[in-house]
N, C-alpha and C. Protein backbone atom coordinates (compact mmCIF):
# COMPACT_ATOMS: atom_id res chain seq x y z
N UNK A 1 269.35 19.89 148.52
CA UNK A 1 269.90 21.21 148.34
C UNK A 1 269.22 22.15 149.32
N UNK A 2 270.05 22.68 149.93
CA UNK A 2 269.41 23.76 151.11
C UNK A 2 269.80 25.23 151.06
N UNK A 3 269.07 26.03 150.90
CA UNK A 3 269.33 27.51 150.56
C UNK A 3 269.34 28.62 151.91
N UNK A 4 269.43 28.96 152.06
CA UNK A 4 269.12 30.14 153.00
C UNK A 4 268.17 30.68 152.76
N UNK A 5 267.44 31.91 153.89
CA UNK A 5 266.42 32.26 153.23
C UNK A 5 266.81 33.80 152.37
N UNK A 6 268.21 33.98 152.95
CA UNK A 6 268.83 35.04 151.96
C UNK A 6 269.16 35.09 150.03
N UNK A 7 269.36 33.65 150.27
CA UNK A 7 269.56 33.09 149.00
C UNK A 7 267.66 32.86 148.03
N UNK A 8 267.22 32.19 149.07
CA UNK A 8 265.66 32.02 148.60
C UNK A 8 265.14 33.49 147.91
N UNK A 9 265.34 34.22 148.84
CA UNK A 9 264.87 36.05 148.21
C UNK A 9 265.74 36.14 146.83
N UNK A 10 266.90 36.01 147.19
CA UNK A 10 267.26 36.39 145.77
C UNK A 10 266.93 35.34 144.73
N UNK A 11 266.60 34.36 145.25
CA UNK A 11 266.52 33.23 143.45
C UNK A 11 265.00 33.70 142.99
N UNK A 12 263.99 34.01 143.96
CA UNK A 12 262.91 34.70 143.49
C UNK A 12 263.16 36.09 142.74
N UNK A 13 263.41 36.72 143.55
CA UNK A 13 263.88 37.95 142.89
C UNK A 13 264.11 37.70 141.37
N UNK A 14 265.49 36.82 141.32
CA UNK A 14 265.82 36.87 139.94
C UNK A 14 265.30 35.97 138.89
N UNK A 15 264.26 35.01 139.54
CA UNK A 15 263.38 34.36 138.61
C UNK A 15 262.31 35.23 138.09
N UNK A 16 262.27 36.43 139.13
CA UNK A 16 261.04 37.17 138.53
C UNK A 16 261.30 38.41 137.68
N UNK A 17 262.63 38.11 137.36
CA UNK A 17 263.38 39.45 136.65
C UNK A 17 263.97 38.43 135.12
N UNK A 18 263.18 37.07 135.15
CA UNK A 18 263.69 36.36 134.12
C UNK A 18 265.04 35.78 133.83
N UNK A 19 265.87 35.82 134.91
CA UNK A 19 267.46 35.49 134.48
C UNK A 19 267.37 34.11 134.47
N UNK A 20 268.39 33.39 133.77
CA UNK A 20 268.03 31.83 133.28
C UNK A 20 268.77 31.12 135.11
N UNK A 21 268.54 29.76 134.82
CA UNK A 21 269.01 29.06 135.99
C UNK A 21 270.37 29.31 136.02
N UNK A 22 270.62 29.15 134.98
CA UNK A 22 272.97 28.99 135.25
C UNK A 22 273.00 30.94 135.71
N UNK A 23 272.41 31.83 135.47
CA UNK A 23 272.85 33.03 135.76
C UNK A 23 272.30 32.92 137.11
N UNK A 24 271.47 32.09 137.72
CA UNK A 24 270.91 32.30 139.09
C UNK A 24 271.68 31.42 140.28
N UNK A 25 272.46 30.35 139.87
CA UNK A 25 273.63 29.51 139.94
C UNK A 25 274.58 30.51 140.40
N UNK A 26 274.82 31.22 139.47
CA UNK A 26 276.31 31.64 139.38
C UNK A 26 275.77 33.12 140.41
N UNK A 27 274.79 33.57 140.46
CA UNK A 27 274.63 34.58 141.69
C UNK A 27 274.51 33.83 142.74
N UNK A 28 273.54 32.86 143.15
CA UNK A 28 273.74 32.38 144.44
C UNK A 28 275.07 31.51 144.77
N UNK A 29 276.27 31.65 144.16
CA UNK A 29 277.46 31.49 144.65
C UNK A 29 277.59 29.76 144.46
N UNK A 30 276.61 28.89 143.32
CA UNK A 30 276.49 27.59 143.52
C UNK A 30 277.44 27.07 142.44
N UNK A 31 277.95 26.10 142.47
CA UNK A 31 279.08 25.67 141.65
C UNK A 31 277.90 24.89 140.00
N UNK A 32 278.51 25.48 139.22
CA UNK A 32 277.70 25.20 138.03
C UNK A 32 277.64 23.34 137.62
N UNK A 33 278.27 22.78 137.99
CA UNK A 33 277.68 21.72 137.65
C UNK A 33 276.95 20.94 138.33
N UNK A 34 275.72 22.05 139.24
CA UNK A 34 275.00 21.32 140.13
C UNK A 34 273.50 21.48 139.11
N UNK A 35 273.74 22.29 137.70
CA UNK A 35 272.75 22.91 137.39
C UNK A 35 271.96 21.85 136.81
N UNK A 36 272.01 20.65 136.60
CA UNK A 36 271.12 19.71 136.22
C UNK A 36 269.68 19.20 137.71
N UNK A 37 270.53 18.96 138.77
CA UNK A 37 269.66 18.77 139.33
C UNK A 37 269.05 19.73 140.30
N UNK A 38 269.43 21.15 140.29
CA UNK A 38 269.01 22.40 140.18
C UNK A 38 267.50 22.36 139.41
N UNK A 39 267.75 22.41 138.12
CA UNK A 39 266.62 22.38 137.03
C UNK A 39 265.69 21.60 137.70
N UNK A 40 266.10 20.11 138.01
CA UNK A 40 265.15 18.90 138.72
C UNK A 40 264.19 19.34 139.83
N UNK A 41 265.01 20.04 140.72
CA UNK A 41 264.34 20.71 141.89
C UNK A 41 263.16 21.04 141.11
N UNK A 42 263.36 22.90 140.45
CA UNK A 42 262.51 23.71 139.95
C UNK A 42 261.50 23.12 139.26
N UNK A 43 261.91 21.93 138.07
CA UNK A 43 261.22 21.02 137.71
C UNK A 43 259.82 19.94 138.36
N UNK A 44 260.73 19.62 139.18
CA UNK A 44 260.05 18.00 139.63
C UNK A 44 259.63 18.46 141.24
N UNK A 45 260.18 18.83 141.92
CA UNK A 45 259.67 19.16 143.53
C UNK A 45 259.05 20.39 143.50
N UNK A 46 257.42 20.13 143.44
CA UNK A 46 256.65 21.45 143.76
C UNK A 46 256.81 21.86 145.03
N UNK A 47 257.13 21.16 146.24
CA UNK A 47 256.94 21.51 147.30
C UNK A 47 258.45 22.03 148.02
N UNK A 48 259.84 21.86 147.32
CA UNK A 48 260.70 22.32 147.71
C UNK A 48 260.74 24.12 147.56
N UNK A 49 261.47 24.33 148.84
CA UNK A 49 261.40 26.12 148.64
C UNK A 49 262.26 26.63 147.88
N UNK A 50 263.03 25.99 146.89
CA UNK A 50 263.80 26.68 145.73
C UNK A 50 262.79 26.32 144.84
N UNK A 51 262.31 25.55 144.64
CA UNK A 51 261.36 25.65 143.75
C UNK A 51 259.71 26.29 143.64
N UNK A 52 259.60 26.59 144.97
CA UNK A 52 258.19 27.78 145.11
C UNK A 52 259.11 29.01 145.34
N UNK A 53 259.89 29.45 145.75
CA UNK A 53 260.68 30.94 145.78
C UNK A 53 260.94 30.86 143.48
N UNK A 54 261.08 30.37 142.99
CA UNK A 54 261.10 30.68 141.88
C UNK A 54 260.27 30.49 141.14
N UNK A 55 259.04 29.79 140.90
CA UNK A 55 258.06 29.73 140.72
C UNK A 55 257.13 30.99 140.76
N UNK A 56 257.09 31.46 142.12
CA UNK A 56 256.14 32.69 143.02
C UNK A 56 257.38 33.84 142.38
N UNK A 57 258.42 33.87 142.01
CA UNK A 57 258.78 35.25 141.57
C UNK A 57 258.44 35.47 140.01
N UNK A 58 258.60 34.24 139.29
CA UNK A 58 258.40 34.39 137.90
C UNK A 58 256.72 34.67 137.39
N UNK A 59 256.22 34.17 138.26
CA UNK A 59 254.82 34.10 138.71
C UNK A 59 254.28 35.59 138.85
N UNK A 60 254.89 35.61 139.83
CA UNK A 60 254.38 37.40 140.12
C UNK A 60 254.69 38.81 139.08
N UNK A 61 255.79 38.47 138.48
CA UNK A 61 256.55 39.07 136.98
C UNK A 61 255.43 39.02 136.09
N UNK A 62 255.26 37.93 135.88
CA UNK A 62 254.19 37.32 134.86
C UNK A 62 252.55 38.24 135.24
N UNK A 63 252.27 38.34 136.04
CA UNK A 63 251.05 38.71 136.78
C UNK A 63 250.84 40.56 136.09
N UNK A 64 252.33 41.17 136.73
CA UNK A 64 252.34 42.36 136.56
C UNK A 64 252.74 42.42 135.13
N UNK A 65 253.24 42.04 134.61
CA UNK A 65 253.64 42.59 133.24
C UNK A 65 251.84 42.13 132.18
N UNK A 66 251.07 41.17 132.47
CA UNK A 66 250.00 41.06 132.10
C UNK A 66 248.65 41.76 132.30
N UNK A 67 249.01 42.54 133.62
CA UNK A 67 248.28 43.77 133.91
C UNK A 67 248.46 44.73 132.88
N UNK A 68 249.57 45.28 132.94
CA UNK A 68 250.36 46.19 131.83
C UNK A 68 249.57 46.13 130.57
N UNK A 69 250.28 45.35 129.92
CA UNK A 69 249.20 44.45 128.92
C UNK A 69 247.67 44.39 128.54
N UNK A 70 247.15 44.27 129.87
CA UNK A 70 245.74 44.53 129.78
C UNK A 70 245.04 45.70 129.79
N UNK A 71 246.00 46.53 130.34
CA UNK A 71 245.97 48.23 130.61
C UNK A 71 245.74 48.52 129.34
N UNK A 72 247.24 48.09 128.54
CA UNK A 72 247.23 49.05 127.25
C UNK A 72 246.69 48.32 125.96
N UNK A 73 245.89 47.44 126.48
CA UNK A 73 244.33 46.92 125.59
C UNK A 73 243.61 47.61 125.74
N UNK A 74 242.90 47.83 126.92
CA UNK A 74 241.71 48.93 127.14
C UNK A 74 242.12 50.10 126.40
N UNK A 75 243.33 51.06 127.15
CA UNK A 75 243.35 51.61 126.31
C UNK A 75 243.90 52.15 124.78
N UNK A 76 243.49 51.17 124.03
CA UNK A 76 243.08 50.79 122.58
C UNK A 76 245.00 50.11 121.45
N UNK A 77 245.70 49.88 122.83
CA UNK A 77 246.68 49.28 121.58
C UNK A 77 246.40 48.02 121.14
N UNK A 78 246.46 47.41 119.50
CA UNK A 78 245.91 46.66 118.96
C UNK A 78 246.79 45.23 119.22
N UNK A 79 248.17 45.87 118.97
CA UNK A 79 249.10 44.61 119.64
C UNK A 79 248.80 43.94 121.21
N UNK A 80 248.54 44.68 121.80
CA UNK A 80 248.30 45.05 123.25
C UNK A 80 246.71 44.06 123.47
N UNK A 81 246.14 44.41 122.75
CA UNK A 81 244.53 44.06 122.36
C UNK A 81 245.05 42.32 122.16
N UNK A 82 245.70 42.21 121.11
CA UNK A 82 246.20 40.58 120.33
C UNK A 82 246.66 39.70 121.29
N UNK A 83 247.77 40.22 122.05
CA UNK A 83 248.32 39.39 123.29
C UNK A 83 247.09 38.77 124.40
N UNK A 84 246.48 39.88 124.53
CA UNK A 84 245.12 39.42 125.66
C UNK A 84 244.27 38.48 124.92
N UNK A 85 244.37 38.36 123.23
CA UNK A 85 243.15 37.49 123.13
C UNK A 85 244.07 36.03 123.26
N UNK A 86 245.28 36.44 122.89
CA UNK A 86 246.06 34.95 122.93
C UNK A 86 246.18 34.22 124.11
N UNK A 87 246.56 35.06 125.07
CA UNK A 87 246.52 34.68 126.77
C UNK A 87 244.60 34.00 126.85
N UNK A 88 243.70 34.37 126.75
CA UNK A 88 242.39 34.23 126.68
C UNK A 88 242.28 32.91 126.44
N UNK A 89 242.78 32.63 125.07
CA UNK A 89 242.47 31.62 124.68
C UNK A 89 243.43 30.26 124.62
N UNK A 90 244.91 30.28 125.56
CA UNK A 90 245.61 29.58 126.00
C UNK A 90 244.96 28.93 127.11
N UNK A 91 244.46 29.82 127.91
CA UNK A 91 244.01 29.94 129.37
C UNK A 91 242.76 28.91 129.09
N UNK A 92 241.66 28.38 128.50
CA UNK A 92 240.67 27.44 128.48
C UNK A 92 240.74 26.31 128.80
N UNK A 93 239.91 25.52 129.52
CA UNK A 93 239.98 24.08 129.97
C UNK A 93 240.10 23.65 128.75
């Protein structure tokens, strides 16, 4: 499967805006019953660039919205506080 790198921006983009694979399918103009081995890519080939362009956007989503998060721990929300200890303690060898 070969993307453009126009297409690559946007599947990041919209991996990092959370939209599922079949909605990212159906924006990059790909015929939906490719979506199994679509998934496989994202899945199984770390080194293919549909699968690091979506990876690195959901990734980076993830990053900033956990900042956020950590922000409004410090300053003093308790829910806010709960999430960071859960992330904390997911995160351990």
């Amino acid at each position: 499967m070969n993307l453009t790198g126009e297409q690559l921006e946007q599947l990041e983009l919209m991996a990092g805006l959370f939209f599922s694979v079949k909605e990212i399918l159906i924006a990059l103009e790909m015929p939906l019953h490719m979506q199994p081995d679509f998934e496989d890519i994202l899945k199984l080939e770390n080194s293919h660039p549909a699968s690091l362009a979506y990876h690195k956007g959901r990734l980076t989503s993830e990053v900033e919205l956990r900042q956020s998060i950590k922000q409004a721990a410090l300053n003093g929300s308790n829910p806010a506080q709960t999430t960071m200890i859960e992330f904390f303690n997911s995160s351990k060898l």
